[in-house]
PDB file of N, CA and C in Angstrom:
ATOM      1  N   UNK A   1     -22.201 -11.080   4.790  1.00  0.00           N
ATOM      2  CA  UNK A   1     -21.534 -11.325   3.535  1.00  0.00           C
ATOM      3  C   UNK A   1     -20.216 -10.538   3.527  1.00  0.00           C
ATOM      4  N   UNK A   2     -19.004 -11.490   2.756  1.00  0.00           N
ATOM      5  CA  UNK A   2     -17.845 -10.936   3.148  1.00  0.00           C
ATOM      6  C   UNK A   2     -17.291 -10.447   1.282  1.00  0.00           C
ATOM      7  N   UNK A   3     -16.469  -9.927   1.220  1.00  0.00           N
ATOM      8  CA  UNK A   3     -15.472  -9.401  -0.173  1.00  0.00           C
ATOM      9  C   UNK A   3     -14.408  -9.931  -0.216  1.00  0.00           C
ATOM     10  N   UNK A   4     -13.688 -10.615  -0.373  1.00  0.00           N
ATOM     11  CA  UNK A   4     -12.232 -10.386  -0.842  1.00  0.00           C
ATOM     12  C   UNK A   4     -11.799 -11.284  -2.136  1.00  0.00           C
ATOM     13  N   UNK A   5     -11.159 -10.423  -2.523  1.00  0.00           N
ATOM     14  CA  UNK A   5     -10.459 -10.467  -3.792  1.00  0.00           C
ATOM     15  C   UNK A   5     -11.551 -10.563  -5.068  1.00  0.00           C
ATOM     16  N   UNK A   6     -12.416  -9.631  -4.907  1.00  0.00           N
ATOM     17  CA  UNK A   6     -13.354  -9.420  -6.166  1.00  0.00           C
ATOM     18  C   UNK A   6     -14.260 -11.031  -5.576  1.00  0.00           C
ATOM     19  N   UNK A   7     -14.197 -11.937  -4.568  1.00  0.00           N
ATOM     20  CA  UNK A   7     -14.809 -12.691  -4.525  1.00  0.00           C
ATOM     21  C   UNK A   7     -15.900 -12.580  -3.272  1.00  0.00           C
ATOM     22  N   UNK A   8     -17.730 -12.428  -3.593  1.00  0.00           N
ATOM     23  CA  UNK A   8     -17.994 -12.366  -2.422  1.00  0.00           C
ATOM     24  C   UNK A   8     -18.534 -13.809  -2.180  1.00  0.00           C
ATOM     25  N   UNK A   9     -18.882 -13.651  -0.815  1.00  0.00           N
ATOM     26  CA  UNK A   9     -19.112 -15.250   0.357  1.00  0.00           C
ATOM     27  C   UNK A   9     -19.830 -14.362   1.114  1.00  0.00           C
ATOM     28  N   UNK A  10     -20.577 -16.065   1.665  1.00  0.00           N
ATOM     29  CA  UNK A  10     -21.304 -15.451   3.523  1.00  0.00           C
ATOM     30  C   UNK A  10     -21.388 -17.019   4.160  1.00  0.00           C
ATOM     31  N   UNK A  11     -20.638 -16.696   5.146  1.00  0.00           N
ATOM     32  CA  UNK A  11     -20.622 -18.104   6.014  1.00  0.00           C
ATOM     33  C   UNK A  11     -21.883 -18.461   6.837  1.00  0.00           C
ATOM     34  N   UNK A  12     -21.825 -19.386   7.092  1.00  0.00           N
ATOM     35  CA  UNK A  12     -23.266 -19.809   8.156  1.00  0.00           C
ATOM     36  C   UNK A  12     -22.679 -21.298   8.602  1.00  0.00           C
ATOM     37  N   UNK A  13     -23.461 -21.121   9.727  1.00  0.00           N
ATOM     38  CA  UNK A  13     -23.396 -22.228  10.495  1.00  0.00           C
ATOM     39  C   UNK A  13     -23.653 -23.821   9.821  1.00  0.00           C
ATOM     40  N   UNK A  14     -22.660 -25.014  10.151  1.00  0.00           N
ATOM     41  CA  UNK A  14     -22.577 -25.876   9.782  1.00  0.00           C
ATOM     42  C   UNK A  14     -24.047 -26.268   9.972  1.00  0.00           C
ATOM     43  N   UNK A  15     -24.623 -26.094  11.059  1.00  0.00           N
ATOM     44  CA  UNK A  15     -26.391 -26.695  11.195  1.00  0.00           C
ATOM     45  C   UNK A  15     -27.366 -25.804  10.732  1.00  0.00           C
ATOM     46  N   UNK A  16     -26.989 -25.012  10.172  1.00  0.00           N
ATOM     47  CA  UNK A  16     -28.223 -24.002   9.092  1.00  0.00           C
ATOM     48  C   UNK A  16     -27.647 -24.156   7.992  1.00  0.00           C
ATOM     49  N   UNK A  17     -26.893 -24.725   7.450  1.00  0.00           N
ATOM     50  CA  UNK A  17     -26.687 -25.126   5.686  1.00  0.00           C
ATOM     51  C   UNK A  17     -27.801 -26.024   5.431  1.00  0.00           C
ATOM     52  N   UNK A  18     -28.477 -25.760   4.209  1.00  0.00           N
ATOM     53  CA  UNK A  18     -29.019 -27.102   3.235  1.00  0.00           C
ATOM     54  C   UNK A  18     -28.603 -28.009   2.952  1.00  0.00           C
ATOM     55  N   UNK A  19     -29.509 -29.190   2.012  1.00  0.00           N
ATOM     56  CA  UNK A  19     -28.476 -30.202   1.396  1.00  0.00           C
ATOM     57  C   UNK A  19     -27.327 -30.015   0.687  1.00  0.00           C
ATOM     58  N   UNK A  20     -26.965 -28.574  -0.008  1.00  0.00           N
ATOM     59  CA  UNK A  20     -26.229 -28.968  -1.141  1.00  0.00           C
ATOM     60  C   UNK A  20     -24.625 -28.546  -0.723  1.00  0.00           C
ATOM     61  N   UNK A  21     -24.694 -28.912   0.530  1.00  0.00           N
ATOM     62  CA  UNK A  21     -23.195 -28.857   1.631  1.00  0.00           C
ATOM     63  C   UNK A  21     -22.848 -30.020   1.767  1.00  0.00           C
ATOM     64  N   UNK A  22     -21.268 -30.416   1.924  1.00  0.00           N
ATOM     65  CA  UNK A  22     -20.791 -31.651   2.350  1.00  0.00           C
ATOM     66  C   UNK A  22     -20.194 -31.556   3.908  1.00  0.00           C
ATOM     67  N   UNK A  23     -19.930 -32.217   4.405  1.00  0.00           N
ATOM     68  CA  UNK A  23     -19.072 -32.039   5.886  1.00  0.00           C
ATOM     69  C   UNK A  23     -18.165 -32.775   5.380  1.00  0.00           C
ATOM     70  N   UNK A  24     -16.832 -32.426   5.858  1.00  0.00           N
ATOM     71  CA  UNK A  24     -15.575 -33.510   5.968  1.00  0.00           C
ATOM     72  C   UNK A  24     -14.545 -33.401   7.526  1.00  0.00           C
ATOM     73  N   UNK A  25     -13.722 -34.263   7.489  1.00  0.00           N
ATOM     74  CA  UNK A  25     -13.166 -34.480   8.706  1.00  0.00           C
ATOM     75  C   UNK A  25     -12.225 -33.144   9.034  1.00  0.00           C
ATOM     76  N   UNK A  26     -12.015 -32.987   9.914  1.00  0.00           N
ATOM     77  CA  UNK A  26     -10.673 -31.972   9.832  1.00  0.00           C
ATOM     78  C   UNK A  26      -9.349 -32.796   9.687  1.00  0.00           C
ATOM     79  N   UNK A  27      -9.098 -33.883   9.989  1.00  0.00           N
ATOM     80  CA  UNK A  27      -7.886 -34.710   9.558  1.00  0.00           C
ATOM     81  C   UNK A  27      -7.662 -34.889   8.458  1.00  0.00           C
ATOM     82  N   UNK A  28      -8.638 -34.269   7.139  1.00  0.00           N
ATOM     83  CA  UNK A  28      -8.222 -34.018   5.855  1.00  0.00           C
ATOM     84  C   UNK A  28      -7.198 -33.153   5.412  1.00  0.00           C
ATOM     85  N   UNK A  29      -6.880 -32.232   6.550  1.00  0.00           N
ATOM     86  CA  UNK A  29      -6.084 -31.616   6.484  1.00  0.00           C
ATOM     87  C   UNK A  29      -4.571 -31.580   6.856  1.00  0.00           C
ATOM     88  N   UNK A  30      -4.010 -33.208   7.045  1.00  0.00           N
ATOM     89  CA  UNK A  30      -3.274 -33.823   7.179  1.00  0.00           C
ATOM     90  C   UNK A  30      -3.002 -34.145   5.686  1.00  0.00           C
ATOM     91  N   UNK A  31      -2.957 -34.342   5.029  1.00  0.00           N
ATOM     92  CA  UNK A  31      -2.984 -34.546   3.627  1.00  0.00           C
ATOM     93  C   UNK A  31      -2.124 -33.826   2.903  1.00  0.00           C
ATOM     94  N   UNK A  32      -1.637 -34.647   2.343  1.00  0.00           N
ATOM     95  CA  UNK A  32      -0.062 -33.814   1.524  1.00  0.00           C
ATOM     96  C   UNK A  32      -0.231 -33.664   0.244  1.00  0.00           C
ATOM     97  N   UNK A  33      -1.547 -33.640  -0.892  1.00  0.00           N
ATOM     98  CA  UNK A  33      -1.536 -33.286  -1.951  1.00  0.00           C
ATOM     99  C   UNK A  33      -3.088 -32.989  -2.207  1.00  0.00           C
ATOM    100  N   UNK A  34      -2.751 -31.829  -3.562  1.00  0.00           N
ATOM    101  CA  UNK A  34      -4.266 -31.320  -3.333  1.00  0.00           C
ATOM    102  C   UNK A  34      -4.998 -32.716  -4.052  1.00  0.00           C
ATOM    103  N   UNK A  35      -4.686 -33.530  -5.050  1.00  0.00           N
ATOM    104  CA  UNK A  35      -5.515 -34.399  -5.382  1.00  0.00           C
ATOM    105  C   UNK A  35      -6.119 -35.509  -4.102  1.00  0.00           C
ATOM    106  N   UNK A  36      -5.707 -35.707  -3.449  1.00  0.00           N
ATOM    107  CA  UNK A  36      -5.814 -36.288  -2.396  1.00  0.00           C
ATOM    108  C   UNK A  36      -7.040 -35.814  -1.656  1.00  0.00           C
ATOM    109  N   UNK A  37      -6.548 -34.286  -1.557  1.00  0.00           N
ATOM    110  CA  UNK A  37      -8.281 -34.129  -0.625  1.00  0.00           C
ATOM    111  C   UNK A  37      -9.456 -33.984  -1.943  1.00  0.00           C
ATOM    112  N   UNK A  38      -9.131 -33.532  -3.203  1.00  0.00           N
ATOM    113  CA  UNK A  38     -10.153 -33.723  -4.167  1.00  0.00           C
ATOM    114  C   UNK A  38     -10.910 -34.890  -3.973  1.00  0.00           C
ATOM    115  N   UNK A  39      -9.789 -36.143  -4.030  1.00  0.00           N
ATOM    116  CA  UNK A  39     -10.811 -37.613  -4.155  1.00  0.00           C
ATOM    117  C   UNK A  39     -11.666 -37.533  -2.549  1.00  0.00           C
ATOM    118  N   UNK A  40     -11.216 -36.885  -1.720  1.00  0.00           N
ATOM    119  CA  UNK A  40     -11.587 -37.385  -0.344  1.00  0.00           C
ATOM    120  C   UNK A  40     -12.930 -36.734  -0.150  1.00  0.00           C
ATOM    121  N   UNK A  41     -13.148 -35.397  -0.457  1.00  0.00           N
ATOM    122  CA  UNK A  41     -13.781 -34.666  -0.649  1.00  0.00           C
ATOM    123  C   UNK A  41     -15.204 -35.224  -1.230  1.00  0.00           C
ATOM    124  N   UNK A  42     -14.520 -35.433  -2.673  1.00  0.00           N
ATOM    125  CA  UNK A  42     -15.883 -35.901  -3.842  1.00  0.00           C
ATOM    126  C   UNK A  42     -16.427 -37.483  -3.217  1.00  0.00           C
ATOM    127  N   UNK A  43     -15.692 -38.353  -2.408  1.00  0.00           N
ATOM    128  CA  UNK A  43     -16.233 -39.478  -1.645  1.00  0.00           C
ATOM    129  C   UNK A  43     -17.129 -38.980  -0.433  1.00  0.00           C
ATOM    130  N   UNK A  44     -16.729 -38.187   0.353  1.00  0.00           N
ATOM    131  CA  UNK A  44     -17.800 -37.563   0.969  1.00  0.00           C
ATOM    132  C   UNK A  44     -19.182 -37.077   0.726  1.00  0.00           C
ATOM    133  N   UNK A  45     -18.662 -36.187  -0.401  1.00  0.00           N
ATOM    134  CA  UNK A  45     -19.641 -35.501  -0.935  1.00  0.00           C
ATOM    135  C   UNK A  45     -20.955 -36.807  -1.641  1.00  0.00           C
ATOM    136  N   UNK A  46     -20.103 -37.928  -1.973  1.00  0.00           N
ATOM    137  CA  UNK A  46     -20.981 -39.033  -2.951  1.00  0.00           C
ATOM    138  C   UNK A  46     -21.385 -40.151  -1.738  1.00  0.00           C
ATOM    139  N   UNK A  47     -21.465 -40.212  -0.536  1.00  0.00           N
ATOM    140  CA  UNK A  47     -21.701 -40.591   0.511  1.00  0.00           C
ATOM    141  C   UNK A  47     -22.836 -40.517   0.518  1.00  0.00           C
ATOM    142  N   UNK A  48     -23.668 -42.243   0.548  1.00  0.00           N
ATOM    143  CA  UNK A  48     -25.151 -42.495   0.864  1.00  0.00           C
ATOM    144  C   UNK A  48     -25.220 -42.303   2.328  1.00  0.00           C
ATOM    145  N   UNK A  49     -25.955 -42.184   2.945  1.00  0.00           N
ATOM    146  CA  UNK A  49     -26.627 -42.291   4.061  1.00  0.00           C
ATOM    147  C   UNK A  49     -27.275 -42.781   4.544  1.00  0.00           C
ATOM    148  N   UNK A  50     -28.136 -43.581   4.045  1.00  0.00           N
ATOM    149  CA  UNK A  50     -29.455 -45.181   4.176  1.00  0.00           C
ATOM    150  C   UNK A  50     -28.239 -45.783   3.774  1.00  0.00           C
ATOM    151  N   UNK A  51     -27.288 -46.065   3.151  1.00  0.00           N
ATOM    152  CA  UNK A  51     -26.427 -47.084   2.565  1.00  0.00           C
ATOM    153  C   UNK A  51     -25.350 -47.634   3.302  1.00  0.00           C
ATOM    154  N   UNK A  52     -24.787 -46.252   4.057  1.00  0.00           N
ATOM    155  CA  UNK A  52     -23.732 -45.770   4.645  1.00  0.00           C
ATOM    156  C   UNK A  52     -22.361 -46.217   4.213  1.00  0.00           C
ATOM    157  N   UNK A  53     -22.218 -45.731   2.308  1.00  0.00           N
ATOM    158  CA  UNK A  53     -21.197 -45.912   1.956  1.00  0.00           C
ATOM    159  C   UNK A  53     -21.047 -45.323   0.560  1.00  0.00           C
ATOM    160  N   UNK A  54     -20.033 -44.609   0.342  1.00  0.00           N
ATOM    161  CA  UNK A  54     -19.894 -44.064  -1.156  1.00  0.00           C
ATOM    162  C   UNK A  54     -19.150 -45.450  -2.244  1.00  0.00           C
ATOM    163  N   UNK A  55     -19.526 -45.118  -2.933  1.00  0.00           N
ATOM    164  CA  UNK A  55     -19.097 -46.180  -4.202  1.00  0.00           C
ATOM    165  C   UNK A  55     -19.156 -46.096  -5.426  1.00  0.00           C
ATOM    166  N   UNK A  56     -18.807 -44.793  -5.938  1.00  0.00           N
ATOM    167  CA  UNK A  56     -18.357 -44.391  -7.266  1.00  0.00           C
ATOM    168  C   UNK A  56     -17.807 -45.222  -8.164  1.00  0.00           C
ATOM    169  N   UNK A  57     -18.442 -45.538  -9.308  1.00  0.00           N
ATOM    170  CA  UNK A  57     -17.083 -46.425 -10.313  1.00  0.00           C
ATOM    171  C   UNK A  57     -16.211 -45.036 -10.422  1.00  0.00           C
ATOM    172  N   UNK A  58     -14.837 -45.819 -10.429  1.00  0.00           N
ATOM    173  CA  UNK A  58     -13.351 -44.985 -11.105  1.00  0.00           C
ATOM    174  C   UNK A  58     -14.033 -44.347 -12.334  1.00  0.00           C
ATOM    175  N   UNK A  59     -14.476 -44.173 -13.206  1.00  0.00           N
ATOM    176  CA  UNK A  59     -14.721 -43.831 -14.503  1.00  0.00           C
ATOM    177  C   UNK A  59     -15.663 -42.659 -14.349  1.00  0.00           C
ATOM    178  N   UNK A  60     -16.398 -42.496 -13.155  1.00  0.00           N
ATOM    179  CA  UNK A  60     -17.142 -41.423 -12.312  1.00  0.00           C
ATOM    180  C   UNK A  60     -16.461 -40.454 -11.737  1.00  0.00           C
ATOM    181  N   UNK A  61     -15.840 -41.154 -11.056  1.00  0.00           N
ATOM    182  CA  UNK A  61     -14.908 -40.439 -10.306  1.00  0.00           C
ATOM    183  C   UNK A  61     -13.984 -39.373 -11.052  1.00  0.00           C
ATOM    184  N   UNK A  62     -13.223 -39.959 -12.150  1.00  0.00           N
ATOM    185  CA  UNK A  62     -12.567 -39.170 -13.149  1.00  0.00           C
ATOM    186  C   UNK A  62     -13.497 -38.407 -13.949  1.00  0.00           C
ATOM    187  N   UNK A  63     -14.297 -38.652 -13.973  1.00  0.00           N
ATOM    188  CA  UNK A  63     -15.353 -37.835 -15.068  1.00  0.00           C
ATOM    189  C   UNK A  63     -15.455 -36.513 -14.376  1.00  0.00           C
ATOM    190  N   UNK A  64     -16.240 -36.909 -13.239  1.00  0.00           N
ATOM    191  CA  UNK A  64     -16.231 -36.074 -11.871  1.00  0.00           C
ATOM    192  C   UNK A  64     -15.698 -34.817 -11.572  1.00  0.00           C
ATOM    193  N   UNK A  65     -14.277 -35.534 -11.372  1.00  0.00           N
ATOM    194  CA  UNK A  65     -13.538 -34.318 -11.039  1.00  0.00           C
ATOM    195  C   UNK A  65     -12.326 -34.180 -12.060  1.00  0.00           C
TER     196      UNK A  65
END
């Protein structure tokens, strides 16, 4: 477990996280505005897996985030 700025954290490995982690691409980080990776992010994060597809109504989405 780490400190900084009055904020603490503890990292762990991408394959010892639980469910309540998202993965995203690193080419998100190509991205030129923070809303941009917000939506990209919260589509990930809303990503079925038996489905293999996110599909938020807009009205979710804004609620959302």
């Amino acid at each position: 477990m780490r400190k900084l700025n009055d904020i603490t954290y503890s990292l762990k490995r991408y394959d010892y996280l639980d469910g309540n982690y998202t993965q995203i691409s690193n080419d998100v980080y190509k991205m030129t505005t923070g809303n941009e990776f917000k939506i990209y992010s919260y589509l990930c994060m809303r990503y079925n897996k038996d489905k293999k597809y996110a599909f938020p109504s807009i009205r979710t989405m804004a609620d959302d985030c």
